[in-house]
PDB file of N, CA and C in Angstrom:
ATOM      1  N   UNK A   1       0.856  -1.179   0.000  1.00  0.00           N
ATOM      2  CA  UNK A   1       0.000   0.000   0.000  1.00  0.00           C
ATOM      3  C   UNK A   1       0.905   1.246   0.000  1.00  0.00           C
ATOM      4  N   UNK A   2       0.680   2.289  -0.903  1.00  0.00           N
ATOM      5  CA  UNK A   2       1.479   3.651  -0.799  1.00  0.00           C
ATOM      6  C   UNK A   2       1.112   4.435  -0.028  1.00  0.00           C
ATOM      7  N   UNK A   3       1.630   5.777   0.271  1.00  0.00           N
ATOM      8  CA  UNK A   3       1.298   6.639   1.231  1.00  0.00           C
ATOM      9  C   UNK A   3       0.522   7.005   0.821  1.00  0.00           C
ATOM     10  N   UNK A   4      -0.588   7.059  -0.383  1.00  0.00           N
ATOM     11  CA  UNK A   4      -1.657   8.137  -0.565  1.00  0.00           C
ATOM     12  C   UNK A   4      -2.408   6.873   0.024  1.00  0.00           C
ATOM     13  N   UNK A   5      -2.867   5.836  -0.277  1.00  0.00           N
ATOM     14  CA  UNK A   5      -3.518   4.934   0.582  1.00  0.00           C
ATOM     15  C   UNK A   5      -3.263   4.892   2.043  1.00  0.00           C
ATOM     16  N   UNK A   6      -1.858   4.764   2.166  1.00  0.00           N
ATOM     17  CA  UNK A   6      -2.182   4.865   4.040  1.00  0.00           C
ATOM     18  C   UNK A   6      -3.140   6.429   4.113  1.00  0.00           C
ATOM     19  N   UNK A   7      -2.898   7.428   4.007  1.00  0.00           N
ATOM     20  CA  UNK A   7      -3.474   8.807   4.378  1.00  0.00           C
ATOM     21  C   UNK A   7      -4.802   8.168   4.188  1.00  0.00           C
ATOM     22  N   UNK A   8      -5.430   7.685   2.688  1.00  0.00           N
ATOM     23  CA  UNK A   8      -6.580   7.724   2.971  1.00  0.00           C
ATOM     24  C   UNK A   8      -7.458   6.734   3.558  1.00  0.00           C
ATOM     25  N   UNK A   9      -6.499   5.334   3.914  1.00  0.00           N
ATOM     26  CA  UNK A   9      -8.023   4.475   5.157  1.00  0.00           C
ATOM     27  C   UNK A   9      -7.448   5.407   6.573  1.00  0.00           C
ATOM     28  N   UNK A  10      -6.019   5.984   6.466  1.00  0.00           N
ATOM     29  CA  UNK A  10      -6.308   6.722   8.018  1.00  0.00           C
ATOM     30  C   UNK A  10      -7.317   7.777   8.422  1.00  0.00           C
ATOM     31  N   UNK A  11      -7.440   8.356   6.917  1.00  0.00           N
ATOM     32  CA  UNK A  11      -8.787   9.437   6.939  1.00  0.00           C
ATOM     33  C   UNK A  11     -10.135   8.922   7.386  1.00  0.00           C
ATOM     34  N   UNK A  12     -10.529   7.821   6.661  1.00  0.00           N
ATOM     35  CA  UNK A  12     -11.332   7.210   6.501  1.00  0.00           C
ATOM     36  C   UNK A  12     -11.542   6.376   7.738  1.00  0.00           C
ATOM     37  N   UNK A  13     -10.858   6.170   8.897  1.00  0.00           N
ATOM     38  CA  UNK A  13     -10.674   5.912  10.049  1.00  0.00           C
ATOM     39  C   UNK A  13     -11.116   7.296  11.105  1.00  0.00           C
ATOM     40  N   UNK A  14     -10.456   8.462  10.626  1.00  0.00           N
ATOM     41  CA  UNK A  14     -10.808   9.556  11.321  1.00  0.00           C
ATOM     42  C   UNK A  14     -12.079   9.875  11.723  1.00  0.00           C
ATOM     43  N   UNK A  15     -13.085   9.476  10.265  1.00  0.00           N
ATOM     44  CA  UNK A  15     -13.966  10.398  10.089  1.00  0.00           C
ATOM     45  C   UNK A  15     -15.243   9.075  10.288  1.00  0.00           C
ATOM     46  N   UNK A  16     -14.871   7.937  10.436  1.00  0.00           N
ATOM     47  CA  UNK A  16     -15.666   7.011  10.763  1.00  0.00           C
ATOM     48  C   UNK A  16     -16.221   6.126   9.446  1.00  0.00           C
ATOM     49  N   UNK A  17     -15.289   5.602   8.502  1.00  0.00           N
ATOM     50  CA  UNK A  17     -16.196   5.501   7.491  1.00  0.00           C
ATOM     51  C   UNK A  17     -15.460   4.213   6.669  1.00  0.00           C
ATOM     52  N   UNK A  18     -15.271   3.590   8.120  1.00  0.00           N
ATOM     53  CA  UNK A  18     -14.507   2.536   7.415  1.00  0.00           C
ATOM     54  C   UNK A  18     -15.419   1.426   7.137  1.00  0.00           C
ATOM     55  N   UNK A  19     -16.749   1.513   7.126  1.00  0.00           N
ATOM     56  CA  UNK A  19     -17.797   0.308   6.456  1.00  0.00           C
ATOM     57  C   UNK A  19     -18.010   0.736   4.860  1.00  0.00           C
ATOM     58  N   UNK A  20     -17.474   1.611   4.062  1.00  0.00           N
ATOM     59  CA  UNK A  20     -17.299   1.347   2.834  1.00  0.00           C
ATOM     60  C   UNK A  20     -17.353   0.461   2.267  1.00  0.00           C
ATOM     61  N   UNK A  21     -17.971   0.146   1.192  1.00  0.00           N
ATOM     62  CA  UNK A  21     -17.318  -1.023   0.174  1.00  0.00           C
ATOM     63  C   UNK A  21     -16.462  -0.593  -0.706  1.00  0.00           C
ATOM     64  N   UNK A  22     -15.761  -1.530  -1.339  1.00  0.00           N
ATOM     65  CA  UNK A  22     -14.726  -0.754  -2.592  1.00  0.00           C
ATOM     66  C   UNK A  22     -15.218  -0.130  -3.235  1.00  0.00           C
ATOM     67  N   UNK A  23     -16.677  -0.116  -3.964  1.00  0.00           N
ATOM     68  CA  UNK A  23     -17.626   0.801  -4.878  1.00  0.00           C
ATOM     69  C   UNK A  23     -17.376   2.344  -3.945  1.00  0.00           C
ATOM     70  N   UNK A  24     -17.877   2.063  -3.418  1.00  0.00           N
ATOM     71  CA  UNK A  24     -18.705   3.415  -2.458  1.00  0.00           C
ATOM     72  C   UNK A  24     -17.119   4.352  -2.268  1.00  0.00           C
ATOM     73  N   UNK A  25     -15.618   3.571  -1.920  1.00  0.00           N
ATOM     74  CA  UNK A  25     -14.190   4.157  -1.260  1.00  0.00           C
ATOM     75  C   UNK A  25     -14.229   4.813  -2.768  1.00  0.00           C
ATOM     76  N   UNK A  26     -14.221   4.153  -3.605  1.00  0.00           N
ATOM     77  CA  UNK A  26     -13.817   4.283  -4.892  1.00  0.00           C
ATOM     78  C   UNK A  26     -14.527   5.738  -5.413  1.00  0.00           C
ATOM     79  N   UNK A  27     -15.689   5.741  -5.551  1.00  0.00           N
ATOM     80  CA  UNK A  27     -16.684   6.918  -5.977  1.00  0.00           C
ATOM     81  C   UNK A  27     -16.321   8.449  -4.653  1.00  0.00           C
ATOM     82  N   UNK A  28     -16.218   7.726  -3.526  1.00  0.00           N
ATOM     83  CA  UNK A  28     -15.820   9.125  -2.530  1.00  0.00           C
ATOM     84  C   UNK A  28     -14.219   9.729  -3.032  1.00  0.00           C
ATOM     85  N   UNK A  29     -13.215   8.684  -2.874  1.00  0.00           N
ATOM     86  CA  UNK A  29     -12.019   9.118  -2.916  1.00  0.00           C
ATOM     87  C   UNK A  29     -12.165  10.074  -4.936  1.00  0.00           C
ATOM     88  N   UNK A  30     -13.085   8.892  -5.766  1.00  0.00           N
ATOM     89  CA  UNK A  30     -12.908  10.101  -7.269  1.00  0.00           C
ATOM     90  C   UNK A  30     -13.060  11.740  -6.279  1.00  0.00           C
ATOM     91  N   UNK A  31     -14.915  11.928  -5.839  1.00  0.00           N
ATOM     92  CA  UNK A  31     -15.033  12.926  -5.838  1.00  0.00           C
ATOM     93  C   UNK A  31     -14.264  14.113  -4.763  1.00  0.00           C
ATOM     94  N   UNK A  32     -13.736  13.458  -3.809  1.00  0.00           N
ATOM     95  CA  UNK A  32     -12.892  14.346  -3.280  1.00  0.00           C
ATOM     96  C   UNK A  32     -11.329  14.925  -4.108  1.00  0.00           C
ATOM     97  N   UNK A  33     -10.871  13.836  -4.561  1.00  0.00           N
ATOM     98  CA  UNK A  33      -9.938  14.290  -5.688  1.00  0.00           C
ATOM     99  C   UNK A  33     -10.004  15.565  -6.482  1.00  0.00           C
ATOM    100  N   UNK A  34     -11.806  15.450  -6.557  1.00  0.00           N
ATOM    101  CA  UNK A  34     -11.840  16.158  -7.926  1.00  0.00           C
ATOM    102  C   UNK A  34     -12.427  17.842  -7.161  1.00  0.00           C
ATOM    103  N   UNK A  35     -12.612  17.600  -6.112  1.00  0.00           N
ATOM    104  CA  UNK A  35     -12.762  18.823  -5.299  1.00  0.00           C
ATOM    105  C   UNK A  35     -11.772  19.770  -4.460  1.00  0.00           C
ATOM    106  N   UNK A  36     -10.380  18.732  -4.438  1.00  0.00           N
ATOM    107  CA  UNK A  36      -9.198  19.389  -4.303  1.00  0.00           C
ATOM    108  C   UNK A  36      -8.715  20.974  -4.202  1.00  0.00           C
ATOM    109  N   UNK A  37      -8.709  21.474  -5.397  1.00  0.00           N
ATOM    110  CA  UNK A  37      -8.679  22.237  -6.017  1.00  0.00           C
ATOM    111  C   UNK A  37      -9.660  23.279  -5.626  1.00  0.00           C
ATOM    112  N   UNK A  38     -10.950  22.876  -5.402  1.00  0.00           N
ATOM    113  CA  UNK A  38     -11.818  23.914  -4.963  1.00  0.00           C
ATOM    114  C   UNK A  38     -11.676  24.092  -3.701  1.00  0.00           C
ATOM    115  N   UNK A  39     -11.079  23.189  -2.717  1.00  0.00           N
ATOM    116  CA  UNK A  39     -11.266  23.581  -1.419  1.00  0.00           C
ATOM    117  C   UNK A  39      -9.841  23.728  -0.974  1.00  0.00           C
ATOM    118  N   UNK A  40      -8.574  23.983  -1.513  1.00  0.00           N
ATOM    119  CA  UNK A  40      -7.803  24.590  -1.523  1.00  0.00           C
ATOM    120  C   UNK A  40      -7.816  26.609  -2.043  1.00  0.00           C
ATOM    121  N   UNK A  41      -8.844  26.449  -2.768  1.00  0.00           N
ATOM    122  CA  UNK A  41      -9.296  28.007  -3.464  1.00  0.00           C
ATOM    123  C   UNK A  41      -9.912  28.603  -2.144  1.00  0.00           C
ATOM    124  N   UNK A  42     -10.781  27.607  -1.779  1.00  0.00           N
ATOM    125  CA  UNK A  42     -11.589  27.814  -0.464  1.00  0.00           C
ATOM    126  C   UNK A  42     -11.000  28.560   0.415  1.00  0.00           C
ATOM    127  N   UNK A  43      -9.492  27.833   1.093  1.00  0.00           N
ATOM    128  CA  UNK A  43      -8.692  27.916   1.781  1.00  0.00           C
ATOM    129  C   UNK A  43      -8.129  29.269   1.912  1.00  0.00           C
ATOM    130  N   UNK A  44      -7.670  29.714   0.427  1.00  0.00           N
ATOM    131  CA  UNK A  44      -7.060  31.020   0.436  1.00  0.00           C
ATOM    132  C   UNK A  44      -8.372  31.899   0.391  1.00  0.00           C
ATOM    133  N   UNK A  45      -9.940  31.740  -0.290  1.00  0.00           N
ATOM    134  CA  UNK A  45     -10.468  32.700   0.310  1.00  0.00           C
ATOM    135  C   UNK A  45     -10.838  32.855   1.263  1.00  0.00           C
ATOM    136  N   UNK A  46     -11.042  32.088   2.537  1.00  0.00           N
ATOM    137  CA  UNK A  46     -11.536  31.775   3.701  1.00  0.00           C
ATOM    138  C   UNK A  46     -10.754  31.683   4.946  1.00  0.00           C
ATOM    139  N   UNK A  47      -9.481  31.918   5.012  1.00  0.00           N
ATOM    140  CA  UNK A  47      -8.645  31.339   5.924  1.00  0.00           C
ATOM    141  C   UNK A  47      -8.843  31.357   7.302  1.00  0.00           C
ATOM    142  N   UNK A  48     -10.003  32.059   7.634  1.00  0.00           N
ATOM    143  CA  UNK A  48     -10.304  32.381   8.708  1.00  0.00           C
ATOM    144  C   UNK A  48     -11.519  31.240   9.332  1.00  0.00           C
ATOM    145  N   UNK A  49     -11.915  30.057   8.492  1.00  0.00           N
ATOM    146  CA  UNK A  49     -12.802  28.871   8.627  1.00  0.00           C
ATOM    147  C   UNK A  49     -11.736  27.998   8.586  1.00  0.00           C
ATOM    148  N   UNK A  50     -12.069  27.400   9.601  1.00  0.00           N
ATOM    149  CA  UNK A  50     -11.637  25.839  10.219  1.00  0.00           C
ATOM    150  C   UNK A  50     -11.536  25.043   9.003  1.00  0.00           C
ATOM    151  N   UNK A  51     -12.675  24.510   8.665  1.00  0.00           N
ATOM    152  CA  UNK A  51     -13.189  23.025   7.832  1.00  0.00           C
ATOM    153  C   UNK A  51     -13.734  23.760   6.446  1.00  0.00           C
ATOM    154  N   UNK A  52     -13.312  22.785   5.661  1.00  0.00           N
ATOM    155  CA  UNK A  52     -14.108  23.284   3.993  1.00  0.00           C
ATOM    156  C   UNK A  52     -15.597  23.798   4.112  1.00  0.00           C
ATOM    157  N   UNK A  53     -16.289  22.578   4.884  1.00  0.00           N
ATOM    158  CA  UNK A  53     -17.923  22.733   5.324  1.00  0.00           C
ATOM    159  C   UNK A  53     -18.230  24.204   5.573  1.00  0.00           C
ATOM    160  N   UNK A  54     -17.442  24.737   6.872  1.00  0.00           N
ATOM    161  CA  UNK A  54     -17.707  26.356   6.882  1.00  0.00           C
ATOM    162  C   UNK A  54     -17.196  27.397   5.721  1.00  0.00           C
ATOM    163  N   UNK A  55     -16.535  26.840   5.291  1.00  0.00           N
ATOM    164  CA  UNK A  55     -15.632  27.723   4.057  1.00  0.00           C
ATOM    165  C   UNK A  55     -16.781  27.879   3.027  1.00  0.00           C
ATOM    166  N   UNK A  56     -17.051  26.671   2.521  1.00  0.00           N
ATOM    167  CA  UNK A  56     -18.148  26.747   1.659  1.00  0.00           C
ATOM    168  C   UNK A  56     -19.539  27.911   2.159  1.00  0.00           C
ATOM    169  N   UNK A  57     -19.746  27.341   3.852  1.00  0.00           N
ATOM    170  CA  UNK A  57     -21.116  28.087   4.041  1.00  0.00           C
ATOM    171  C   UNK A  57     -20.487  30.097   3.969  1.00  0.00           C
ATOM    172  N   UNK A  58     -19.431  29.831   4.269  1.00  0.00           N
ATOM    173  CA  UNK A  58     -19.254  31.499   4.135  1.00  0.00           C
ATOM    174  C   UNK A  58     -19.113  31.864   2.494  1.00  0.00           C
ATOM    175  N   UNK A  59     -18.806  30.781   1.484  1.00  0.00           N
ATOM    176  CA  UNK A  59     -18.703  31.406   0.401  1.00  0.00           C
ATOM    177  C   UNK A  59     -19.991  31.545  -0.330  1.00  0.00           C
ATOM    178  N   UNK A  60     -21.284  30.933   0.635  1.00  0.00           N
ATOM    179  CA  UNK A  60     -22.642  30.852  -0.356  1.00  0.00           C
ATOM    180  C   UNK A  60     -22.464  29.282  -1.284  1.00  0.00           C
ATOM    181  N   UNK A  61     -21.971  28.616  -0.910  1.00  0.00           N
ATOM    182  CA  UNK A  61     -21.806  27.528  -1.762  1.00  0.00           C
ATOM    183  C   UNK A  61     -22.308  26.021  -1.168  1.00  0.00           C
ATOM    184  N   UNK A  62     -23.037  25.057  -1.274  1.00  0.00           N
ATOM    185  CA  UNK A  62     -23.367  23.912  -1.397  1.00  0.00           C
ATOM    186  C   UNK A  62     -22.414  23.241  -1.239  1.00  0.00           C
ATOM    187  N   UNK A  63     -22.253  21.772  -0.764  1.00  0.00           N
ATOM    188  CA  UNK A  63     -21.203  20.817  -1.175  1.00  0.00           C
ATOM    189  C   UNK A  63     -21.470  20.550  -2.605  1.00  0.00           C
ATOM    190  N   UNK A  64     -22.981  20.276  -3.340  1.00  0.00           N
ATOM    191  CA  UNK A  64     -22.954  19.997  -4.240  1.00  0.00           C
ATOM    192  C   UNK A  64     -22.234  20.659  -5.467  1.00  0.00           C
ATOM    193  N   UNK A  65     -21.995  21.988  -5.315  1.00  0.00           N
ATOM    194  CA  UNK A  65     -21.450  22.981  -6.411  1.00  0.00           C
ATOM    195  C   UNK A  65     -20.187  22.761  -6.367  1.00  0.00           C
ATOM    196  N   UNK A  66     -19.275  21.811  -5.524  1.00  0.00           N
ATOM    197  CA  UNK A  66     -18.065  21.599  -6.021  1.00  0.00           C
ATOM    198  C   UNK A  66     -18.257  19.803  -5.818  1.00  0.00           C
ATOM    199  N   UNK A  67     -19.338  19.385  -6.236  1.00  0.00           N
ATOM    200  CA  UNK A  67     -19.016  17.952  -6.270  1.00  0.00           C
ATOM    201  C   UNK A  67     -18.813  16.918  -5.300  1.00  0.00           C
ATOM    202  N   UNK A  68     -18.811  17.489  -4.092  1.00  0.00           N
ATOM    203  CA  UNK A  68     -19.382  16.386  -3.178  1.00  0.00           C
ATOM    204  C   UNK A  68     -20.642  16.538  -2.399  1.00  0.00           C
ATOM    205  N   UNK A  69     -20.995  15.125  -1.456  1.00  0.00           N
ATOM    206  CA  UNK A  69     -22.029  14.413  -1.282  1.00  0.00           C
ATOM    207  C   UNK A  69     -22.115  15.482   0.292  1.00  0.00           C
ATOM    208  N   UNK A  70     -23.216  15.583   0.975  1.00  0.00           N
ATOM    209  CA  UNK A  70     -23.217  15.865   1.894  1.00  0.00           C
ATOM    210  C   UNK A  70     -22.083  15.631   3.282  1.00  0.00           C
ATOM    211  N   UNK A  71     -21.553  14.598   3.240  1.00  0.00           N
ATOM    212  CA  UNK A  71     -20.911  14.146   4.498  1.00  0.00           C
ATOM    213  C   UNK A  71     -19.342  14.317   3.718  1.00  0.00           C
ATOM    214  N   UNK A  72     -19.186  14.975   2.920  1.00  0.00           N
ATOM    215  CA  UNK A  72     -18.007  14.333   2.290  1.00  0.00           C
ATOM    216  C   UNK A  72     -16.693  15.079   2.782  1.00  0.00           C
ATOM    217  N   UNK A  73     -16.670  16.992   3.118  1.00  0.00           N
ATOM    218  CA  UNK A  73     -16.603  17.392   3.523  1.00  0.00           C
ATOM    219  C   UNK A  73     -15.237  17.064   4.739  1.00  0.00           C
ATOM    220  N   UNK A  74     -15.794  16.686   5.872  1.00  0.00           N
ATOM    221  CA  UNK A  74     -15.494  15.866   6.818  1.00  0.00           C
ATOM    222  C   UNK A  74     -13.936  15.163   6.270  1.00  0.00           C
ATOM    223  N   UNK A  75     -14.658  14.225   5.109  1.00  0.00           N
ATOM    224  CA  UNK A  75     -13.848  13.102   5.176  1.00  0.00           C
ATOM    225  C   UNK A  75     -12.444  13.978   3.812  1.00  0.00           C
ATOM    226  N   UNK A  76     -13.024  15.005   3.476  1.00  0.00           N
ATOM    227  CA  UNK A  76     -11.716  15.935   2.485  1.00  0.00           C
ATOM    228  C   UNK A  76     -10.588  16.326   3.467  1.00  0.00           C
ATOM    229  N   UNK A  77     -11.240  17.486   5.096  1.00  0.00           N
ATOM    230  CA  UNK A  77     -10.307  18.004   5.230  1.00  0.00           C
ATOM    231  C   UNK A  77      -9.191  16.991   6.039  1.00  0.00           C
ATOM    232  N   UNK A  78      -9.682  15.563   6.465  1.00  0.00           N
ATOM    233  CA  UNK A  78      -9.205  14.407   7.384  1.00  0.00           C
ATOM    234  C   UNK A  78      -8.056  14.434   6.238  1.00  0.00           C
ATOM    235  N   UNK A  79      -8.456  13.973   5.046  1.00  0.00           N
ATOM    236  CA  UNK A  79      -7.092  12.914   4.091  1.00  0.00           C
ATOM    237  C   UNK A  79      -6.551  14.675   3.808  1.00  0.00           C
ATOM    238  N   UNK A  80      -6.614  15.532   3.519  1.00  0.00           N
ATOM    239  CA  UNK A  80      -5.386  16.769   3.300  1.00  0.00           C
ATOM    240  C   UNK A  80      -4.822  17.179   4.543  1.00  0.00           C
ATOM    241  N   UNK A  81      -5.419  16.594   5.484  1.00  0.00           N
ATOM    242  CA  UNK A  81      -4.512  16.880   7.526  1.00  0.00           C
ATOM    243  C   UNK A  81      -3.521  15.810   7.153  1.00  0.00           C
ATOM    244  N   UNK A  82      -4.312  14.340   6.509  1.00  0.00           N
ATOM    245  CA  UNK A  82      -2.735  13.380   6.444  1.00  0.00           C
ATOM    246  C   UNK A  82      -2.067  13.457   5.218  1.00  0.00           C
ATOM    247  N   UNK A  83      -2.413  14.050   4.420  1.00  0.00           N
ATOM    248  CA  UNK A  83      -1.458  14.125   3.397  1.00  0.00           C
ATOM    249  C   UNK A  83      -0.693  15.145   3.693  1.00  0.00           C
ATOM    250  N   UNK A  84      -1.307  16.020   4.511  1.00  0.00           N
ATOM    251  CA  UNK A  84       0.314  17.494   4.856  1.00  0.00           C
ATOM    252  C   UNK A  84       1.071  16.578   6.058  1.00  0.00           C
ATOM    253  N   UNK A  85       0.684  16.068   7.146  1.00  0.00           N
ATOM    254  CA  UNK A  85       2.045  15.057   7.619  1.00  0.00           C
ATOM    255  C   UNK A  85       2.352  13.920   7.129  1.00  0.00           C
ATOM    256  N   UNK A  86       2.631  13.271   5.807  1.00  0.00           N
ATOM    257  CA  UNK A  86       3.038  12.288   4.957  1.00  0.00           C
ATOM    258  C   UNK A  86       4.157  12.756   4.627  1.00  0.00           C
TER     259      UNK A  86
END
């Protein structure tokens, strides 16, 4: 297993969500990937919010408008906490 896998069942440990099936790891880990980018943008406009979740609510934005699921959130800023100590 590589370090982007350890980070992400340790995330996925963090945030409680280790009853996944491979379908379900598979479809979360695409869409957080693909939200990266937005919640790094987040970051620099927001720096003053904790978690993406508030970042978003201060920017007027949905999880859905950058592509994730309600709970997903959570489980983004867990795997970018372990990917910055990797």
């Amino acid at each position: 297993m590589n370090a982007y896998m350890r980070a992400v069942h340790r995330a996925l440990a963090a945030t409680g969500l280790t009853h996944l099936t491979t379908r379900q790891l598979a479809a979360l880990v695409d869409r957080v990937e693909e939200a990266i980018p937005y919640a790094q943008q987040l970051q620099l406009l927001h720096p003053g919010h904790a978690t993406t979740r508030d970042r978003l609510y201060a920017a007027g934005l949905t999880c859905a408008r950058i592509g994730l699921h309600d709970d997903d959130p959570e489980f983004l800023d867990a795997l970018l906490q372990e990917l910055a100590h990797a």
